[in-house]
Protein backbone atom coordinates (compact mmCIF):
# COMPACT_ATOMS: atom_id res chain seq x y z
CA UNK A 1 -10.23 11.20 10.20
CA UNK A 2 -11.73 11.52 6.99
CA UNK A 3 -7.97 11.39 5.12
CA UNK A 4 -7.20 8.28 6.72
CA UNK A 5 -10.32 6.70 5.60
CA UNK A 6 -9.51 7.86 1.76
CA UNK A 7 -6.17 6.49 2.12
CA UNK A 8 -7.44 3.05 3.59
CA UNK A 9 -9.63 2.62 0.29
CA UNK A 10 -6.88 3.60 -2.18
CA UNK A 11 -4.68 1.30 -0.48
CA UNK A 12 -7.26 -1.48 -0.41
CA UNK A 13 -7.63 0.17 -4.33
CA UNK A 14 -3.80 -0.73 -4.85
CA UNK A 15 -4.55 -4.48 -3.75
CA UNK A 16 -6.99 -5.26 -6.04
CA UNK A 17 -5.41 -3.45 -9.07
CA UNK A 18 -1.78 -4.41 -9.15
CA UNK A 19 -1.17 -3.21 -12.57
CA UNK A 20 -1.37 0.35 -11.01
CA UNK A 21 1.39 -0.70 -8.50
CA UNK A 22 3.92 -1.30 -11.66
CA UNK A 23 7.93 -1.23 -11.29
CA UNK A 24 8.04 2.16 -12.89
CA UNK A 25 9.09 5.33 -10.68
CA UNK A 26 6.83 8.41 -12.21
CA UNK A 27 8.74 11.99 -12.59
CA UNK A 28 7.01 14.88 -10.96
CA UNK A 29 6.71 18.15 -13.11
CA UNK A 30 8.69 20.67 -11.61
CA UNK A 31 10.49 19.03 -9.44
CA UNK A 32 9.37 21.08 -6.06
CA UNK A 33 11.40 21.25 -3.24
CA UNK A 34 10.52 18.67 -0.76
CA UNK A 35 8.76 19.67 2.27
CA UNK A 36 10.84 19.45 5.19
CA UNK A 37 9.99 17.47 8.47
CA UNK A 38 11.02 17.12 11.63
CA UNK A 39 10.22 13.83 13.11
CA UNK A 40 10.62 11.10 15.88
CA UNK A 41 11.96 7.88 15.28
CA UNK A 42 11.18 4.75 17.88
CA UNK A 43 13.88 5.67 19.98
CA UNK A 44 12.59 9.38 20.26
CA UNK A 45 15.54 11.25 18.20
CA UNK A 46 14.52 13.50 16.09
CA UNK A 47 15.12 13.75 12.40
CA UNK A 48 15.18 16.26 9.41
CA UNK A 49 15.58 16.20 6.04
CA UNK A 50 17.28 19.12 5.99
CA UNK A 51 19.85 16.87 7.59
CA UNK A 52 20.37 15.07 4.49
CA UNK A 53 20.88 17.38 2.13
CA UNK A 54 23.35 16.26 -0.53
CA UNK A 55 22.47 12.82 -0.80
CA UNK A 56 19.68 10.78 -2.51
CA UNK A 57 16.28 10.33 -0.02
CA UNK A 58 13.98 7.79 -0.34
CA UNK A 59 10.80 8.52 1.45
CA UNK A 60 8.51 6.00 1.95
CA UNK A 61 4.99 6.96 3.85
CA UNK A 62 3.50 3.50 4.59
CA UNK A 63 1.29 2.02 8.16
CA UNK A 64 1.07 -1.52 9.46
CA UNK A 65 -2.37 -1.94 8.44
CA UNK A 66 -2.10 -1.24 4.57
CA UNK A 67 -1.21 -4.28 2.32
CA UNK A 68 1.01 -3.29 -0.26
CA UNK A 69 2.96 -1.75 2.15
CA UNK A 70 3.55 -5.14 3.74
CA UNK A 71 4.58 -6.34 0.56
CA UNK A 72 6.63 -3.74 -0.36
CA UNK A 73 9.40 -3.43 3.10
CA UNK A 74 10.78 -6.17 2.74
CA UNK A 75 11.89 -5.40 -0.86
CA UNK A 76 12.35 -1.74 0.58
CA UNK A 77 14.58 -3.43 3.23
CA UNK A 78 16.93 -5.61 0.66
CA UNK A 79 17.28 -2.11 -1.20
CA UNK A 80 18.97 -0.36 1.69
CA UNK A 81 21.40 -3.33 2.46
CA UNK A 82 22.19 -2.55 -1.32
CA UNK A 83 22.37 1.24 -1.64
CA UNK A 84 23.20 2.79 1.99
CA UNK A 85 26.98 2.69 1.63
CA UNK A 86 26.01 4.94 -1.88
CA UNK A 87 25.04 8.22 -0.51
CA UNK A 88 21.42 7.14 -0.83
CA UNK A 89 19.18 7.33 2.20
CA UNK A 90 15.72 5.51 2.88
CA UNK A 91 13.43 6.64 5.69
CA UNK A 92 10.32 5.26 6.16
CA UNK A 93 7.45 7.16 7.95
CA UNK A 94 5.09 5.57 9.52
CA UNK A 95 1.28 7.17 9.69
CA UNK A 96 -0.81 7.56 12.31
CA UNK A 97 0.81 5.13 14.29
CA UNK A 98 2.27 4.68 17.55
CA UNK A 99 5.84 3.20 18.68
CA UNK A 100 4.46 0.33 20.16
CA UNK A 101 2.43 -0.72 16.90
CA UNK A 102 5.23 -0.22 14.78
CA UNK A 103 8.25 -1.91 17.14
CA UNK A 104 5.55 -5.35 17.61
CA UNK A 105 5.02 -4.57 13.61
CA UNK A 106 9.39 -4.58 12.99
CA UNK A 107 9.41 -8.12 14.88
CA UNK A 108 7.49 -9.71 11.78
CA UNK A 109 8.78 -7.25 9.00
CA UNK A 110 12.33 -6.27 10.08
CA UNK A 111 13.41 -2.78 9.05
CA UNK A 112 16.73 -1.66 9.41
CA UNK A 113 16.42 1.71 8.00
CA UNK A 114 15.26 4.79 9.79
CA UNK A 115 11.60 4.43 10.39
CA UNK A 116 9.89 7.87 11.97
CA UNK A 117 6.52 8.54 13.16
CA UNK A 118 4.02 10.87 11.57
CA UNK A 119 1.45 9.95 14.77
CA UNK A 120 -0.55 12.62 14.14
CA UNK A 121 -0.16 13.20 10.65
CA UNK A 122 1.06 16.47 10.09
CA UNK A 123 4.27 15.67 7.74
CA UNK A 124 2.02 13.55 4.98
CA UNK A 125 -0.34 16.78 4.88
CA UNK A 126 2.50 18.26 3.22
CA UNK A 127 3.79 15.71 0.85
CA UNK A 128 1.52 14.85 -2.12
CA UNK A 129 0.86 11.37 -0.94
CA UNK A 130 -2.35 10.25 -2.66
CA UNK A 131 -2.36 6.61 -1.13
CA UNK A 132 -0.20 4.41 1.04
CA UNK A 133 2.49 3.17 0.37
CA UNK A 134 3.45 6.38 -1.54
CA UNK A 135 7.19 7.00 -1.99
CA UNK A 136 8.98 9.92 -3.23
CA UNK A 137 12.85 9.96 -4.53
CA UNK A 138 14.51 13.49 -3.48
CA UNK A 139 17.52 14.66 -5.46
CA UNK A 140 20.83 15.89 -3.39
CA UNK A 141 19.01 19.48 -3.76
CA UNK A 142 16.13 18.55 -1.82
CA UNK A 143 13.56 18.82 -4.83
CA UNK A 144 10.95 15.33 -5.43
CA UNK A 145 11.93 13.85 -8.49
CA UNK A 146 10.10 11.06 -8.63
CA UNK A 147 6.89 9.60 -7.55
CA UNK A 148 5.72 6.24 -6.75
CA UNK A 149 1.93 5.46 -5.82
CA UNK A 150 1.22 2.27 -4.80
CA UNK A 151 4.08 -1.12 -3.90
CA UNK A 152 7.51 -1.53 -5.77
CA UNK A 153 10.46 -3.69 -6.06
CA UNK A 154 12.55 -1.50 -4.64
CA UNK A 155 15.57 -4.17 -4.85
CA UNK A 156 15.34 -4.28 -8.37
CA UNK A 157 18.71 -3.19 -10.04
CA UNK A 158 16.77 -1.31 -12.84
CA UNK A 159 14.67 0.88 -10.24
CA UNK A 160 17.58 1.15 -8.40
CA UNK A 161 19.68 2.66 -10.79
CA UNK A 162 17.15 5.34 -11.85
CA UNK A 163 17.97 6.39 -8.15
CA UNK A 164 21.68 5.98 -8.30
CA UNK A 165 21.81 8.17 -11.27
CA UNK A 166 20.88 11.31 -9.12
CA UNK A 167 23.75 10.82 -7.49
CA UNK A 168 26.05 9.90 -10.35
CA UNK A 169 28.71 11.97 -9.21
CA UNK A 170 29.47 9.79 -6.16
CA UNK A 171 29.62 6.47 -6.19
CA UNK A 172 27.25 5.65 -8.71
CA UNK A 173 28.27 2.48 -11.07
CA UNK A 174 26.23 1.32 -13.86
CA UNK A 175 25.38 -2.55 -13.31
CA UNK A 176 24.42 -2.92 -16.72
């Protein structure tokens, strides 16, 4: 219980200090293979990133109750109408929540991307999440190569193409 606690006061942290919550996708040293996961989504079919190996993942670990991460699905949501014919996935996972809180929580903030549920919150333990929302980018390798703590604009152009650029052999296109 204690990790959810630290991760309700960085997210409340992230609320009061949006300059930390800035447009700007951080690389991670290394680049370290993503943990896998194998989760639920509200329907009850399970998911792996394994599964998606090739293309582009978003992964966005966010809850109902955090603030920026209100802010930032709808943004997150315009961003998948954009990219998902690009062979770049998002998947949002919930934490600590159940189906019911986050189905009555998609009524006010529709999400029409896969959202799964990290209900007991095994799958974050893995990822180096140090707040919600915390979002990772994951090359077509499977390795994190980016970071990004706090809300975005994920259906900025500019952030976008950062992502697009991972997959650049595809179907990438430079809008500028």
């Amino acid at each position: 219980m204690r990790g959810k606690h630290l991760l309700i006061i960085f997210c409340w942290l992230l609320t009061a200090m949006p300059a930390l919550a800035g447009n700007l996708l951080t690389p991670v040293p290394g680049k370290p293979v993503a943990p896998g996961y194998r989760l639920p989504d509200m329907d009850g079919e399970s998911h792996k990133l394994d599964e998606l190996k090739g293309k582009v993942v978003i992964v966005n670990f966010w809850a109902t109750w955090c603030p920026p991460c209100r802010r930032e699905l709808p943004s997150m949501n315009r961003a998948w109408k954009k990219v998902k014919g690009e062979g770049i996935v998002i998947v949002g996972v919930n934490v600590g929540e159940d189906e019911d809180t986050v189905f009555a929580f998609n009524g006010e903030y529709p999400i029409d991307f896969p959202v799964l549920l990290d209900q007991e919150g095994e799958v974050i333990a893995r990822w180096p999440v140090k707040g919600l929302p915390t979002t990772f980018v994951v090359d077509p390798e499977g390795r994190i190569v980016y970071r990004a703590i706090g809300g975005r604009d994920w259906d900025d152009d500019k952030l976008l193409d950062i992502v697009r650029r991972l997959g650049a052999g595809k179907n990438y296109q430079d809008k500028r």
